[in-house]
N, C-alpha and C. Protein backbone atom coordinates (compact mmCIF):
# COMPACT_ATOMS: atom_id res chain seq x y z
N UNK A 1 84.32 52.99 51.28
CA UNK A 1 84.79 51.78 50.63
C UNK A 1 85.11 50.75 51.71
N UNK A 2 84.76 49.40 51.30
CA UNK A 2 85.06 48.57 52.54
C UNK A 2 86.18 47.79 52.12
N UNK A 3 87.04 47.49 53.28
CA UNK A 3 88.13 46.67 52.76
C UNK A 3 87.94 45.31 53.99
N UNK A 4 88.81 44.52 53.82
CA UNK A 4 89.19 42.84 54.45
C UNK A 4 90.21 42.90 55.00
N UNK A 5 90.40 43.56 56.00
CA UNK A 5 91.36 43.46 57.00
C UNK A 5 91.12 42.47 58.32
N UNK A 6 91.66 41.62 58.16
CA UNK A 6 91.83 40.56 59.14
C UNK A 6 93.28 40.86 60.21
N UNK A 7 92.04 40.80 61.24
CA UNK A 7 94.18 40.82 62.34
C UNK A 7 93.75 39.48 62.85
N UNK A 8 95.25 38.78 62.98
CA UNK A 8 95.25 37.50 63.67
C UNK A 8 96.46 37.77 64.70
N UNK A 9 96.03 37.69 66.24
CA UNK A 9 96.93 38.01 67.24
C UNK A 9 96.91 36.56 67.90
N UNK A 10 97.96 36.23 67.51
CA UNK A 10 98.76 34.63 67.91
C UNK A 10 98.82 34.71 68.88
N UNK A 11 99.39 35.26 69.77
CA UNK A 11 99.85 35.70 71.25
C UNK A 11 99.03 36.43 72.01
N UNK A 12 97.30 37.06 71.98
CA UNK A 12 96.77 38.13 72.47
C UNK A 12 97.39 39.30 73.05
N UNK A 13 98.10 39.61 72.35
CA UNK A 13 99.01 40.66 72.37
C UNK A 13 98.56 41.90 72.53
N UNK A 14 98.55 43.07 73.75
CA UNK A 14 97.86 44.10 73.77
C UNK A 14 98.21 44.58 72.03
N UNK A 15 97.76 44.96 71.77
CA UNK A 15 97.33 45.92 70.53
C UNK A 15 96.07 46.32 69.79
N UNK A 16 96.65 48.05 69.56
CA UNK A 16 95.30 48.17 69.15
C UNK A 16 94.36 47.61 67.61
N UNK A 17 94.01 46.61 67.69
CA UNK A 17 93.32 45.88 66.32
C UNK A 17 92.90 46.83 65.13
N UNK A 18 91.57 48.04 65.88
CA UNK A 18 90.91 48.99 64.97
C UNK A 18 92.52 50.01 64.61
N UNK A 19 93.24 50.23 65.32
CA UNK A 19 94.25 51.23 64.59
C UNK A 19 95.09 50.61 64.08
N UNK A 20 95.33 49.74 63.80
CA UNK A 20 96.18 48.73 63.09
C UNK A 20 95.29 48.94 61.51
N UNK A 21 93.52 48.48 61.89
CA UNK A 21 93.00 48.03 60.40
C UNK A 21 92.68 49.47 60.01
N UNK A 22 92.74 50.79 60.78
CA UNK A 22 92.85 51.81 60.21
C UNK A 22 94.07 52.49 59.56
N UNK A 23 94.62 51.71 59.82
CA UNK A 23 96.44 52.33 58.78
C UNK A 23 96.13 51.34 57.72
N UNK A 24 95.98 50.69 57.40
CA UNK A 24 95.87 49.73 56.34
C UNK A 24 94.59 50.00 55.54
N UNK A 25 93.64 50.54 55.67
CA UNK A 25 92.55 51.06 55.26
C UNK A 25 92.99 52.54 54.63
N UNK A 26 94.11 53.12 55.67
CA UNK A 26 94.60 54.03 55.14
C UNK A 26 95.37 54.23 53.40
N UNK A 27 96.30 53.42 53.57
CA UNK A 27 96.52 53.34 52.98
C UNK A 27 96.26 52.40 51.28
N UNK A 28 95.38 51.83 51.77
CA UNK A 28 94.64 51.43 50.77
C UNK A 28 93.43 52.32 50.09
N UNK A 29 92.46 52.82 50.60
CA UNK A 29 91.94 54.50 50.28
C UNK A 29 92.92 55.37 49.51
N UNK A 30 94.03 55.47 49.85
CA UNK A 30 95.03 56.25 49.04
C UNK A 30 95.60 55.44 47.93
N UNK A 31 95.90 54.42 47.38
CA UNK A 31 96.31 53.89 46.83
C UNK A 31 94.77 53.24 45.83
N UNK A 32 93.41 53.76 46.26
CA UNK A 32 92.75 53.65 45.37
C UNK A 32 92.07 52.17 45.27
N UNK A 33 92.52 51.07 46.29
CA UNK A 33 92.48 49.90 46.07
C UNK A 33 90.93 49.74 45.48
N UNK A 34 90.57 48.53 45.04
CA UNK A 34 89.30 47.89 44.65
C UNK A 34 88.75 47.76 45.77
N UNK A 35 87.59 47.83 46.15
CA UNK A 35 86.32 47.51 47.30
C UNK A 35 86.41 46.14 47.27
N UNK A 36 86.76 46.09 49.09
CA UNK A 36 87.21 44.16 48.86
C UNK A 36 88.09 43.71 48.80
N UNK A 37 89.22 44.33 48.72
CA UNK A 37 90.62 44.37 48.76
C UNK A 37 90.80 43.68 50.32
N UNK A 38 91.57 42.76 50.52
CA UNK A 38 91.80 42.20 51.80
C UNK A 38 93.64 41.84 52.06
N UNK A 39 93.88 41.65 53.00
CA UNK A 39 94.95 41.72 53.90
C UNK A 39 94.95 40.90 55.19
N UNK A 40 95.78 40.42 55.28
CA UNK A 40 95.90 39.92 56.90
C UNK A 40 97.21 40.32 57.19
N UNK A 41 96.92 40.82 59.06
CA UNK A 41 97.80 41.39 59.61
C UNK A 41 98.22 40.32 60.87
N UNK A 42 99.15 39.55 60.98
CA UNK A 42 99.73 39.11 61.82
C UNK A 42 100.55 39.50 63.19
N UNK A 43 100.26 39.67 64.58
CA UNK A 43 101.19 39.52 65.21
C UNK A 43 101.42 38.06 66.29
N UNK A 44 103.04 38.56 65.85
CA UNK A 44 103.63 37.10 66.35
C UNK A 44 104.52 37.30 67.32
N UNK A 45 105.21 36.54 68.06
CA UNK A 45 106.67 36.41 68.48
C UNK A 45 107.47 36.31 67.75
N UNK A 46 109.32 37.05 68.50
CA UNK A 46 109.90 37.18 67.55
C UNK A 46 110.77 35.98 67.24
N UNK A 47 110.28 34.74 67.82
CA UNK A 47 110.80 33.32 67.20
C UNK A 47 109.99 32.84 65.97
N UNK A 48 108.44 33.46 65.98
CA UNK A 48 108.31 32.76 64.74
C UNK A 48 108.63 33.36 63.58
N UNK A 49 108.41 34.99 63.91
CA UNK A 49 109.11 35.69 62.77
C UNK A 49 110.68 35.64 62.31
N UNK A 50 111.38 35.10 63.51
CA UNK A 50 112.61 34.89 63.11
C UNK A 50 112.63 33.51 62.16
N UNK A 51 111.97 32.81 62.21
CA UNK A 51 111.80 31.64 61.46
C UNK A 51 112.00 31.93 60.26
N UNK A 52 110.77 32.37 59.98
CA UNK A 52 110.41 33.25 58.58
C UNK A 52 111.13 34.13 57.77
N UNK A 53 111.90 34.86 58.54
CA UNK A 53 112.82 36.20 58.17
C UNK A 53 114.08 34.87 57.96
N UNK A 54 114.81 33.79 58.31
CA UNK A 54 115.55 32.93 58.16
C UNK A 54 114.97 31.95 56.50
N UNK A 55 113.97 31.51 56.51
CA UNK A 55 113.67 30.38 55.75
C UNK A 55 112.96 31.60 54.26
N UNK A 56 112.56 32.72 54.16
CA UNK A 56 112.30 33.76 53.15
C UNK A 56 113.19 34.61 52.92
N UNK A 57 114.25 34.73 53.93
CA UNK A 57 115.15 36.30 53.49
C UNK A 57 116.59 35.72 53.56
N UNK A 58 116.85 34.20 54.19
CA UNK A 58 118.25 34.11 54.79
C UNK A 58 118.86 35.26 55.22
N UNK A 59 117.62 35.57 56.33
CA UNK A 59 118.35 36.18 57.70
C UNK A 59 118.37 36.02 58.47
N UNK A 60 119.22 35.61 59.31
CA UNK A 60 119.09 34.79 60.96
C UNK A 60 118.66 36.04 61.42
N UNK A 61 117.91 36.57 62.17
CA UNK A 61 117.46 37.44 62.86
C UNK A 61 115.87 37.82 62.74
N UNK A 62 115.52 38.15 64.22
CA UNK A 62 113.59 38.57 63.71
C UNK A 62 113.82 39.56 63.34
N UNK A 63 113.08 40.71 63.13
CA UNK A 63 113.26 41.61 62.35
C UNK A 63 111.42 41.95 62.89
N UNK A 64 111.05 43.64 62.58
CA UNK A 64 109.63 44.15 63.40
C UNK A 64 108.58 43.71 62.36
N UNK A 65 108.82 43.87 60.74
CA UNK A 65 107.37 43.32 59.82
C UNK A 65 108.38 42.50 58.55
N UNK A 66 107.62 41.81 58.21
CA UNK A 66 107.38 41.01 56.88
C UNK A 66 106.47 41.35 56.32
N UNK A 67 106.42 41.02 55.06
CA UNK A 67 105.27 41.57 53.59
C UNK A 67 105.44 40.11 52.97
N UNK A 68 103.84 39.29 53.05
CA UNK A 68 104.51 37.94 51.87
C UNK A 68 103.30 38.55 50.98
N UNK A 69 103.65 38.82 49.61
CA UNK A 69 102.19 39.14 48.50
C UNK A 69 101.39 38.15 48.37
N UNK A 70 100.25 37.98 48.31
CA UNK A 70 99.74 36.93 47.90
C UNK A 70 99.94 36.70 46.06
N UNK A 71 100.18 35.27 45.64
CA UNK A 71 99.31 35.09 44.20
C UNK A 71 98.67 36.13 43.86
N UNK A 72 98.48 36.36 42.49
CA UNK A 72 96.96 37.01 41.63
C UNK A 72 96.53 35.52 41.61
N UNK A 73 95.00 35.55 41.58
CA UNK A 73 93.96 34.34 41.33
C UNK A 73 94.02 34.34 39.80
N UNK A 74 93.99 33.34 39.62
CA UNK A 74 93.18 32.62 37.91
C UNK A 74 92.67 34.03 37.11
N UNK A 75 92.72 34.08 35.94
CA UNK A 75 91.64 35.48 35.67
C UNK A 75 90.69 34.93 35.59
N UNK A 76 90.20 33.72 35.58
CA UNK A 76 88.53 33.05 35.60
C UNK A 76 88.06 33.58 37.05
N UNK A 77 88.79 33.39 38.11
CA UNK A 77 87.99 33.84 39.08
C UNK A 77 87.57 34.90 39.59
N UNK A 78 86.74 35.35 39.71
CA UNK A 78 86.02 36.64 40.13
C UNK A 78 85.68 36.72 41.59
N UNK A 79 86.84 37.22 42.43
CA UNK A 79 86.53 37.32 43.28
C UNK A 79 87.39 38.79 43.69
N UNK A 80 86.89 39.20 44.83
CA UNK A 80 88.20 40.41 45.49
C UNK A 80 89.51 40.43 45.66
N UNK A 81 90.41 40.97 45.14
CA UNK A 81 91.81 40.68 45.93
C UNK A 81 92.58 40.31 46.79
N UNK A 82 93.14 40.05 46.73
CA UNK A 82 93.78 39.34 48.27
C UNK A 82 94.87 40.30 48.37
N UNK A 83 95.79 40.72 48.82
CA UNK A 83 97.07 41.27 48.89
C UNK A 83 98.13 40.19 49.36
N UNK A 84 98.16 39.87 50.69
CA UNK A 84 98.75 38.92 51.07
C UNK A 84 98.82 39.41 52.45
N UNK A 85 99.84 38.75 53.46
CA UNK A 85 100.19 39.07 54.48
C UNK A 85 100.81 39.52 54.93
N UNK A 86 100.92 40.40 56.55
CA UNK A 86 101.62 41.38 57.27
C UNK A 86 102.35 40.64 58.54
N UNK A 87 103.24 39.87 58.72
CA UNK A 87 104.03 39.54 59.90
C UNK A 87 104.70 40.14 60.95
N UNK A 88 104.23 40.81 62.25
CA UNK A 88 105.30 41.85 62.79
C UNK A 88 104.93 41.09 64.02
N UNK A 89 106.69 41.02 64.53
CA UNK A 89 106.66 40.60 65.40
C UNK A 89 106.41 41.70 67.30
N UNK A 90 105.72 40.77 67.39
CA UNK A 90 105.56 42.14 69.08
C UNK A 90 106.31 42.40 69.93
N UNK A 91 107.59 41.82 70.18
CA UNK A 91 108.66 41.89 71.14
C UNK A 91 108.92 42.84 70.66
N UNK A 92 109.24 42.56 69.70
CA UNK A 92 110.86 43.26 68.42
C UNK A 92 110.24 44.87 68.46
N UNK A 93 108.97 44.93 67.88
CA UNK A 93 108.39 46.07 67.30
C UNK A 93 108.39 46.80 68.87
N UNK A 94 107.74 46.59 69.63
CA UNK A 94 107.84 46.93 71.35
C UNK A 94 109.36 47.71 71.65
N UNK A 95 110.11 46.71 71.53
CA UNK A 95 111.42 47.08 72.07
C UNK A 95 112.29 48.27 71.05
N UNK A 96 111.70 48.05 70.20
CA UNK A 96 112.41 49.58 68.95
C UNK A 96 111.70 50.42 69.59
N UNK A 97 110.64 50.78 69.71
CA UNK A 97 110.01 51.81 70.21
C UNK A 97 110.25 52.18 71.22
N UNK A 98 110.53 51.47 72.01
CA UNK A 98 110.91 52.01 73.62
C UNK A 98 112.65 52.42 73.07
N UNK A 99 113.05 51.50 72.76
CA UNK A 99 114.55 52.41 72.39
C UNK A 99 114.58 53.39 71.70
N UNK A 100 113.58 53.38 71.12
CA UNK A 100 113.56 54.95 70.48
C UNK A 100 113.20 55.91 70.81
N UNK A 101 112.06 55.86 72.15
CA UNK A 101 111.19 56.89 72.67
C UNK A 101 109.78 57.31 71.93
N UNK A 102 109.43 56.57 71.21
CA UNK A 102 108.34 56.87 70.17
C UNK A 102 107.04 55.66 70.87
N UNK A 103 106.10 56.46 70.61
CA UNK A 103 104.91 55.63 71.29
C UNK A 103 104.26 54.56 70.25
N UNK A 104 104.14 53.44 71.50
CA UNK A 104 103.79 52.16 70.74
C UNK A 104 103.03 51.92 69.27
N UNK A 105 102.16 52.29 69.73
CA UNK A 105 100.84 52.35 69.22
C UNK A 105 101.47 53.08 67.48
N UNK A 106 101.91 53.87 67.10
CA UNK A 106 102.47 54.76 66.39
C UNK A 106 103.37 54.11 65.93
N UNK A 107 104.36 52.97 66.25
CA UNK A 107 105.26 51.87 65.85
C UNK A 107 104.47 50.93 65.19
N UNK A 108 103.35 50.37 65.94
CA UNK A 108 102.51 48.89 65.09
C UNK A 108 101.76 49.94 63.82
N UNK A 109 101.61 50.79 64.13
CA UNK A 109 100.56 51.40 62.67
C UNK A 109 101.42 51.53 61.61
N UNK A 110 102.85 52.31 62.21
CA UNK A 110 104.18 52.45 60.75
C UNK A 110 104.16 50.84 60.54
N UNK A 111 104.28 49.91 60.88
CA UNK A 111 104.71 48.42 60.18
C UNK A 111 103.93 48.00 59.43
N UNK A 112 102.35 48.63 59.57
CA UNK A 112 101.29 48.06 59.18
C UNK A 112 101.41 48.83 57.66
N UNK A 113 101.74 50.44 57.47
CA UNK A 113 101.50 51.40 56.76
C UNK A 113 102.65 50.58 55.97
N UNK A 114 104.21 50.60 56.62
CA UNK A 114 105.53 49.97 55.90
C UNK A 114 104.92 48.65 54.70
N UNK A 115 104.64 47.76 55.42
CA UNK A 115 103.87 46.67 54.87
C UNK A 115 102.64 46.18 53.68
N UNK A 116 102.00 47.15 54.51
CA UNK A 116 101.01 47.02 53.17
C UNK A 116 101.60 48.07 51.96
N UNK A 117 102.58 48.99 51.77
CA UNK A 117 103.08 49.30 50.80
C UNK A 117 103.87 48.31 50.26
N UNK A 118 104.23 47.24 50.81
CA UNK A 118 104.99 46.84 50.03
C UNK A 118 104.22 45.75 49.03
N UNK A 119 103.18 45.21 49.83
CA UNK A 119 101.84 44.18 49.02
C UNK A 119 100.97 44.94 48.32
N UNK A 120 101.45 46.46 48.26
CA UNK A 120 101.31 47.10 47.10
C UNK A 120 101.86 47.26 45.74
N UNK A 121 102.98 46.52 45.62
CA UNK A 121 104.31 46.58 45.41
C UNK A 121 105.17 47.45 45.04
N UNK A 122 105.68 48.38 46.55
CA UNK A 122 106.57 49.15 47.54
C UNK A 122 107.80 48.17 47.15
N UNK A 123 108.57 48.61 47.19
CA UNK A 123 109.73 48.58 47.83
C UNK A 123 110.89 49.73 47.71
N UNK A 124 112.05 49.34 48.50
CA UNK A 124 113.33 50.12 49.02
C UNK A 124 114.69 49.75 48.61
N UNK A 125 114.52 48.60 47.32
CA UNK A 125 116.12 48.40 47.50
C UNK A 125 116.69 48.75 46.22
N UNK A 126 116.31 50.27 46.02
CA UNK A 126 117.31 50.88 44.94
C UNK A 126 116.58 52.36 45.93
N UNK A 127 117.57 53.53 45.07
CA UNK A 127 117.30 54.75 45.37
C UNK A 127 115.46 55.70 44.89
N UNK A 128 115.27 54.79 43.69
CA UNK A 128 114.16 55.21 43.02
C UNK A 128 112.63 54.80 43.70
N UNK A 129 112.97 53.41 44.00
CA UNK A 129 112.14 52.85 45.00
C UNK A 129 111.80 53.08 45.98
N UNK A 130 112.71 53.73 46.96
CA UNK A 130 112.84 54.47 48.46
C UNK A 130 112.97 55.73 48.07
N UNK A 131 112.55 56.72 47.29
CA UNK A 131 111.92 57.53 47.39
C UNK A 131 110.31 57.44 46.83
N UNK A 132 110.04 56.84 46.36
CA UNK A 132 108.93 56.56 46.08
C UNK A 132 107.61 55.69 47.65
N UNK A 133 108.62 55.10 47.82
CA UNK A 133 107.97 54.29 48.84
C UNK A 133 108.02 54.97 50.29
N UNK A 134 109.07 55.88 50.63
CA UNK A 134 108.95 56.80 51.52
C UNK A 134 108.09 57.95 51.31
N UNK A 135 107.50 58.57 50.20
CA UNK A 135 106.80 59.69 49.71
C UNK A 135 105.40 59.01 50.37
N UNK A 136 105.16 57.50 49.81
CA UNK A 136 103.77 57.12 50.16
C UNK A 136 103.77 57.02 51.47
N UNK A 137 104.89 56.57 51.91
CA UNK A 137 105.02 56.41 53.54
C UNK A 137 104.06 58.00 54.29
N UNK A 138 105.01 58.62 53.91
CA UNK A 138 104.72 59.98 54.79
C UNK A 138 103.51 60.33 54.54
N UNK A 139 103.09 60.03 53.54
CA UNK A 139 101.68 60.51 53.19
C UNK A 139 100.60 59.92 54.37
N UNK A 140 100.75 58.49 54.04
CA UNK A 140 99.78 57.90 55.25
C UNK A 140 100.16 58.88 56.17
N UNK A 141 100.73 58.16 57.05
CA UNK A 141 101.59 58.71 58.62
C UNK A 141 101.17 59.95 58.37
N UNK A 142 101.25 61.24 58.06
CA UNK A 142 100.21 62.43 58.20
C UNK A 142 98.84 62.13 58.12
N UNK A 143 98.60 61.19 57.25
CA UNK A 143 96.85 60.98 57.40
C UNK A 143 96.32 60.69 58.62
N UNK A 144 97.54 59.62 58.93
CA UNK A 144 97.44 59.19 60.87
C UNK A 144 97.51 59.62 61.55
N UNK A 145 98.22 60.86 61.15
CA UNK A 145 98.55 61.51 62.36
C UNK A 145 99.72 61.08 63.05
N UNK A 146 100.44 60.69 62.72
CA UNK A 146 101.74 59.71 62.92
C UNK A 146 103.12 60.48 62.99
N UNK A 147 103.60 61.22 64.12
CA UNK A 147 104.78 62.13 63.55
C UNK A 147 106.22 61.41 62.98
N UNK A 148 106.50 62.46 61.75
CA UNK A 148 107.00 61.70 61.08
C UNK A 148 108.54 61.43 61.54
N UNK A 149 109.10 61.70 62.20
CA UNK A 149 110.34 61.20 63.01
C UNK A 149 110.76 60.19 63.56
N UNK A 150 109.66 59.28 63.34
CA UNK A 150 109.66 57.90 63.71
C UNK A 150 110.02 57.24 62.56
N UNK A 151 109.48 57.55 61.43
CA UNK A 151 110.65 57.15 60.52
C UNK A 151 112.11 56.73 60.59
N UNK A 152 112.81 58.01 60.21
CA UNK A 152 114.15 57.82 60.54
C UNK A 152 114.79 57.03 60.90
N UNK A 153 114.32 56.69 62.56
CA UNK A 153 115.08 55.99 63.52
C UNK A 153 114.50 54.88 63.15
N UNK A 154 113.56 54.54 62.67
CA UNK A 154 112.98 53.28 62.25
C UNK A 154 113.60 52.44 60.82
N UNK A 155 113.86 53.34 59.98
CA UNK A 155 114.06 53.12 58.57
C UNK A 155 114.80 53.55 58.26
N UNK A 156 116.11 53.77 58.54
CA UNK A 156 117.14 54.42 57.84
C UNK A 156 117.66 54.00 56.84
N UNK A 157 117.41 53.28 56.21
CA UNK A 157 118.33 52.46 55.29
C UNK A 157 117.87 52.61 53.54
N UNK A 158 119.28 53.34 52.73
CA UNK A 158 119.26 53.27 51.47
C UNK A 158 119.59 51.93 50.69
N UNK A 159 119.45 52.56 49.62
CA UNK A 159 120.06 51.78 48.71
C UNK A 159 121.69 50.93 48.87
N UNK A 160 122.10 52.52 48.90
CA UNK A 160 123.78 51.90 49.65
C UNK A 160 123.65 51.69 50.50
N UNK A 161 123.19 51.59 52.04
CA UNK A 161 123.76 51.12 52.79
C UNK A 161 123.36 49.85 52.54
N UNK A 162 123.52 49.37 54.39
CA UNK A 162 123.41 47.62 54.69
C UNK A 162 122.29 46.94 54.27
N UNK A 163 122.11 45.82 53.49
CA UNK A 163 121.53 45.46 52.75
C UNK A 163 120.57 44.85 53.31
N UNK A 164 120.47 44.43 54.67
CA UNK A 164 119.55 43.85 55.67
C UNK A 164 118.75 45.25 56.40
N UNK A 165 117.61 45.93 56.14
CA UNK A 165 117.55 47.08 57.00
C UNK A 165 116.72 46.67 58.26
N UNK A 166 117.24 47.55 59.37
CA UNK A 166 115.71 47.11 60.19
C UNK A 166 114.50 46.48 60.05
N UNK A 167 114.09 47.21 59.09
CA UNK A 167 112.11 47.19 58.76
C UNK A 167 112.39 46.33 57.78
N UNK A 168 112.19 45.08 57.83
CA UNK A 168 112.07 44.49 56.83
C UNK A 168 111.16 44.21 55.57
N UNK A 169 110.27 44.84 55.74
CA UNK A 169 109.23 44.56 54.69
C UNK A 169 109.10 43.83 53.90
């Protein structure tokens, strides 16, 4: 099945492009998407994402991914899906990983996997949701090959806790 994964690297930012559009492929294969299904994956700095995470979430702070959904089109138009877009910033996402001890590469693919679940429409902010959205999580991330302990330290955040989590999705 072919999908529309676009990466746009603002910054030429080492990263790996094909393992980026292979977590997102991933998880779109699993989720069954339509052939044609497209996405764009952004990396940025974490000033512009802090922008964004300020003027969409009123949160002063960057934060490692954003999820904006796109629109559904017209039902007149017949074209492929869009999902919408993936914002992660490269400092931010860089520097969790090294504080965490978890390899890079394995950080940009969870934001990508985090993300496009949510332009699936994923989310985490009840208990029912975050188990649901962590079940799909892990699923990829074994498909990737992705050990799953990077989670955790990445995503800790329920329902009850703090209402701002790390991973913003």
């Amino acid at each position: 099945m072919t999908y529309q994964i676009d990466i746009h690297n603002l910054g030429d930012y080492p990263v790996d492009q094909a393992r980026l559009q292979a977590a997102a492929v991933m998880v779109l294969q699993q989720h069954q998407a339509a052939p044609e299904t497209g996405l764009s994956v952004v990396i940025a700095d974490n000033e512009y994402v802090h922008r964004l995470n300020k003027q969409y979430r009123d949160v002063d702070a960057p934060t490692d991914v954003l999820s904006f959904p796109a629109d559904a089109p017209p039902p007149e138009i017949d074209e492929p899906p869009y999902l919408g877009d993936l914002i992660i910033a490269h400092a931010y996402t860089v520097a969790q990983a090294e504080r965490q001890g978890h390899d890079i590469g394995h950080s940009f693919a969870l934001m990508v996997v985090h993300g496009t679940l949510h332009l699936l429409g994923y989310d985490h902010d009840d208990d029912e949701g975050y188990k649901a959205m962590w079940a799909a999580q892990e699923t990829a991330l074994r498909a990737l090959h992705i050990p799953l302990e990077i989670v955790p330290a990445l995503e800790s955040v329920t329902a009850d806790d703090d209402p701002t989590p790390k991973g913003a999705g």
